[in-house]
C-alpha atoms as a PDB file:
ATOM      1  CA  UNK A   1      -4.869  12.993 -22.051  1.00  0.00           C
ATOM      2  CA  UNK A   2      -2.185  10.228 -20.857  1.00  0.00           C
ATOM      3  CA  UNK A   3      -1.612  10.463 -17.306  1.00  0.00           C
ATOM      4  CA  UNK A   4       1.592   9.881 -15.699  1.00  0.00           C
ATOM      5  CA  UNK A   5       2.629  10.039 -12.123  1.00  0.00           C
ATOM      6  CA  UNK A   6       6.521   9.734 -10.834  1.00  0.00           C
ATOM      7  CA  UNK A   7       5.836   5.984 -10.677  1.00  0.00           C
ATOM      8  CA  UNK A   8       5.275   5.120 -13.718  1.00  0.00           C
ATOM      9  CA  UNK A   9       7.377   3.756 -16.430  1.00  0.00           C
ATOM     10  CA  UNK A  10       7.279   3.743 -20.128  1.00  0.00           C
ATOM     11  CA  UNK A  11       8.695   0.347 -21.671  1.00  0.00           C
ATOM     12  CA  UNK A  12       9.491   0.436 -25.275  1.00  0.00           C
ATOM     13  CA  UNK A  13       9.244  -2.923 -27.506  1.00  0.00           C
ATOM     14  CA  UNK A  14      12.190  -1.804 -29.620  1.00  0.00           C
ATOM     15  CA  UNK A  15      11.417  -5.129 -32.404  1.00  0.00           C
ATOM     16  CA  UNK A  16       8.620  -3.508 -35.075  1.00  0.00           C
ATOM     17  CA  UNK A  17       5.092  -4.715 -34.532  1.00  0.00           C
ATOM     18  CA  UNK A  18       2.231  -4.972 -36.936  1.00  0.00           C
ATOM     19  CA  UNK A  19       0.399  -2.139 -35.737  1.00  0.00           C
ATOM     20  CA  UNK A  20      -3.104  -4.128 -37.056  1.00  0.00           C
ATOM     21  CA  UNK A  21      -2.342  -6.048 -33.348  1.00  0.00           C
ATOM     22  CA  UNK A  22      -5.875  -5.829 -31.028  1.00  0.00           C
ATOM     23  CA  UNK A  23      -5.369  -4.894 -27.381  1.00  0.00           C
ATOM     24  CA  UNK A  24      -5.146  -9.185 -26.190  1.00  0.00           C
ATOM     25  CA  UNK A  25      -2.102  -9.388 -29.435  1.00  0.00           C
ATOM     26  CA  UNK A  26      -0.063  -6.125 -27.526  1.00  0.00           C
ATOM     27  CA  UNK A  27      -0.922  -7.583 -24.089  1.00  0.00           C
ATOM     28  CA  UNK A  28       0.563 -11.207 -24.902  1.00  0.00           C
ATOM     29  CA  UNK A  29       3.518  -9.368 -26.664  1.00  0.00           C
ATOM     30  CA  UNK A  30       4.009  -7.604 -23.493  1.00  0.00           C
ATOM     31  CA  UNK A  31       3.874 -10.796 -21.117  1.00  0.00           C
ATOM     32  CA  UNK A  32       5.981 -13.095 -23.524  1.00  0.00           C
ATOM     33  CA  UNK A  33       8.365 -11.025 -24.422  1.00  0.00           C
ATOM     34  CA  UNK A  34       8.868  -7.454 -22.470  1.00  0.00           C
ATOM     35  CA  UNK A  35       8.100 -10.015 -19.323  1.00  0.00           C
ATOM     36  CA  UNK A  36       6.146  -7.208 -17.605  1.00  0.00           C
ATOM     37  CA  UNK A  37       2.571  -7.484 -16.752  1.00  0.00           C
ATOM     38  CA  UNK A  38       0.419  -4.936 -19.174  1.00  0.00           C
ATOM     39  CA  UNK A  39      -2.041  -4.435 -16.089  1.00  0.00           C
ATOM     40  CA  UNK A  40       0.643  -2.884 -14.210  1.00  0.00           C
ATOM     41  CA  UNK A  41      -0.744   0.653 -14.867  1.00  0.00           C
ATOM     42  CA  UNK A  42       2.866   1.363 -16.807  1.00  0.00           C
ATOM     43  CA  UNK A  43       2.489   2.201 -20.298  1.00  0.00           C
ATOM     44  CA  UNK A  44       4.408   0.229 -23.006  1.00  0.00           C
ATOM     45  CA  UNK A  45       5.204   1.458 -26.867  1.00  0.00           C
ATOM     46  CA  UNK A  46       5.271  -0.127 -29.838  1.00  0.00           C
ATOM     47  CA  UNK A  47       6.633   1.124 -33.173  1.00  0.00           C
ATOM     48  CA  UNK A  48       5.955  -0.448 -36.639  1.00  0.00           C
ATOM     49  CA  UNK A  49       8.601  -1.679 -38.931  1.00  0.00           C
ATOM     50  CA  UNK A  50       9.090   1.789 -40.995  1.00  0.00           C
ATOM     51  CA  UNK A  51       9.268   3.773 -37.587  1.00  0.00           C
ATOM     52  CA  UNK A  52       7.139   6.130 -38.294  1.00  0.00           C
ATOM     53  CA  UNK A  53       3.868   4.793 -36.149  1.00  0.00           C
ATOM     54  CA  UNK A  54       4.250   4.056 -32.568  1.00  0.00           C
ATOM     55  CA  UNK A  55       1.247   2.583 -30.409  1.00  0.00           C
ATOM     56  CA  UNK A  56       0.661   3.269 -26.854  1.00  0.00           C
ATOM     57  CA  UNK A  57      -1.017   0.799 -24.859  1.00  0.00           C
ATOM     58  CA  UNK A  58      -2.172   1.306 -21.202  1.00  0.00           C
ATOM     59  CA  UNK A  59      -4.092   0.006 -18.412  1.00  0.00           C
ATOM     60  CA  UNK A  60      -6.717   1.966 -16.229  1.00  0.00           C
ATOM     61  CA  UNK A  61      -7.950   0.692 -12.840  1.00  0.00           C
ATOM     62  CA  UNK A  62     -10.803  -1.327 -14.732  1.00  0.00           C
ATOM     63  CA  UNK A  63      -9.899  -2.065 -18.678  1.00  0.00           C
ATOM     64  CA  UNK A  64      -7.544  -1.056 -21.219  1.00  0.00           C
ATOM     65  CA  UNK A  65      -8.261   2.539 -21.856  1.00  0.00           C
ATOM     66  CA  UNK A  66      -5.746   3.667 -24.629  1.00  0.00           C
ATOM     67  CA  UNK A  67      -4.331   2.172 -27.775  1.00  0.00           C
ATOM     68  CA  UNK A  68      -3.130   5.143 -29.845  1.00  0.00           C
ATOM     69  CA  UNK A  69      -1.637   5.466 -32.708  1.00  0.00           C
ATOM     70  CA  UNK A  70       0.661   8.305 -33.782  1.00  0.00           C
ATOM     71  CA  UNK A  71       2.521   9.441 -37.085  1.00  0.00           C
ATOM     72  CA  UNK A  72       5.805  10.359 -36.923  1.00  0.00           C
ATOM     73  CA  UNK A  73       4.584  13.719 -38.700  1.00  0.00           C
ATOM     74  CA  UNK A  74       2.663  14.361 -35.167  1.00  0.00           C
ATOM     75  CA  UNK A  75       5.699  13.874 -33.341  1.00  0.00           C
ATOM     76  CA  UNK A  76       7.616  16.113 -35.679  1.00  0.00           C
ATOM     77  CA  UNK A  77       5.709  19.115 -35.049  1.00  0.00           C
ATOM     78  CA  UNK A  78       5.335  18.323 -31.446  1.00  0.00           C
ATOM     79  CA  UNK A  79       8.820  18.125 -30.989  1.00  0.00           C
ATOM     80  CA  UNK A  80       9.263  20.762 -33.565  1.00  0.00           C
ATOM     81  CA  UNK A  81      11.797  18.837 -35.821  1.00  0.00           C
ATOM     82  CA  UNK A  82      12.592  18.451 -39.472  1.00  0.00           C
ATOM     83  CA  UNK A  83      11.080  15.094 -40.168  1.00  0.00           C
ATOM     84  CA  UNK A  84      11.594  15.665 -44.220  1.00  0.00           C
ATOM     85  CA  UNK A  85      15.027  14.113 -43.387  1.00  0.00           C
ATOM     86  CA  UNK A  86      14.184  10.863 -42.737  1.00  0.00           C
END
């Protein structure tokens, strides 16, 4: 379960990553480029190059506690949406 309170922000790396990145590749990705600091208990997104994977990564008081990795199928039914069209 991904908690969110009022506070926090969801940053999206809109340029498609290799989604074989470890936690330290997604963490320098967010410092070099997103310039935000990936212990900053926000949660930041990654997609891969077909768009149809996206990667969370987030930070929890002690560690990073989530990478997760999501087809856009998932999403489709989630959302309830027609991904056949894509």
């Amino acid at each position: 379960m991904l908690n969110f309170s009022y506070q926090t922000r969801v940053f999206l790396f809109l340029e498609p990553v290799d989604m074989r990145k470890s936690f330290r590749g997604l963490c320098l990705l967010t410092e070099s480029v997103l310039k935000e600091d990936p212990a900053s208990g926000h949660w930041f997104a990654f997609i891969n190059r077909r768009q149809d994977r996206l990667k969370l990564l987030g930070w929890d008081e002690l560690a990073y506690d989530r990478s997760i990795s999501v087809s856009a199928s998932s999403f489709c039914s989630y959302f309830d949406q027609d991904c056949n069209s894509r």
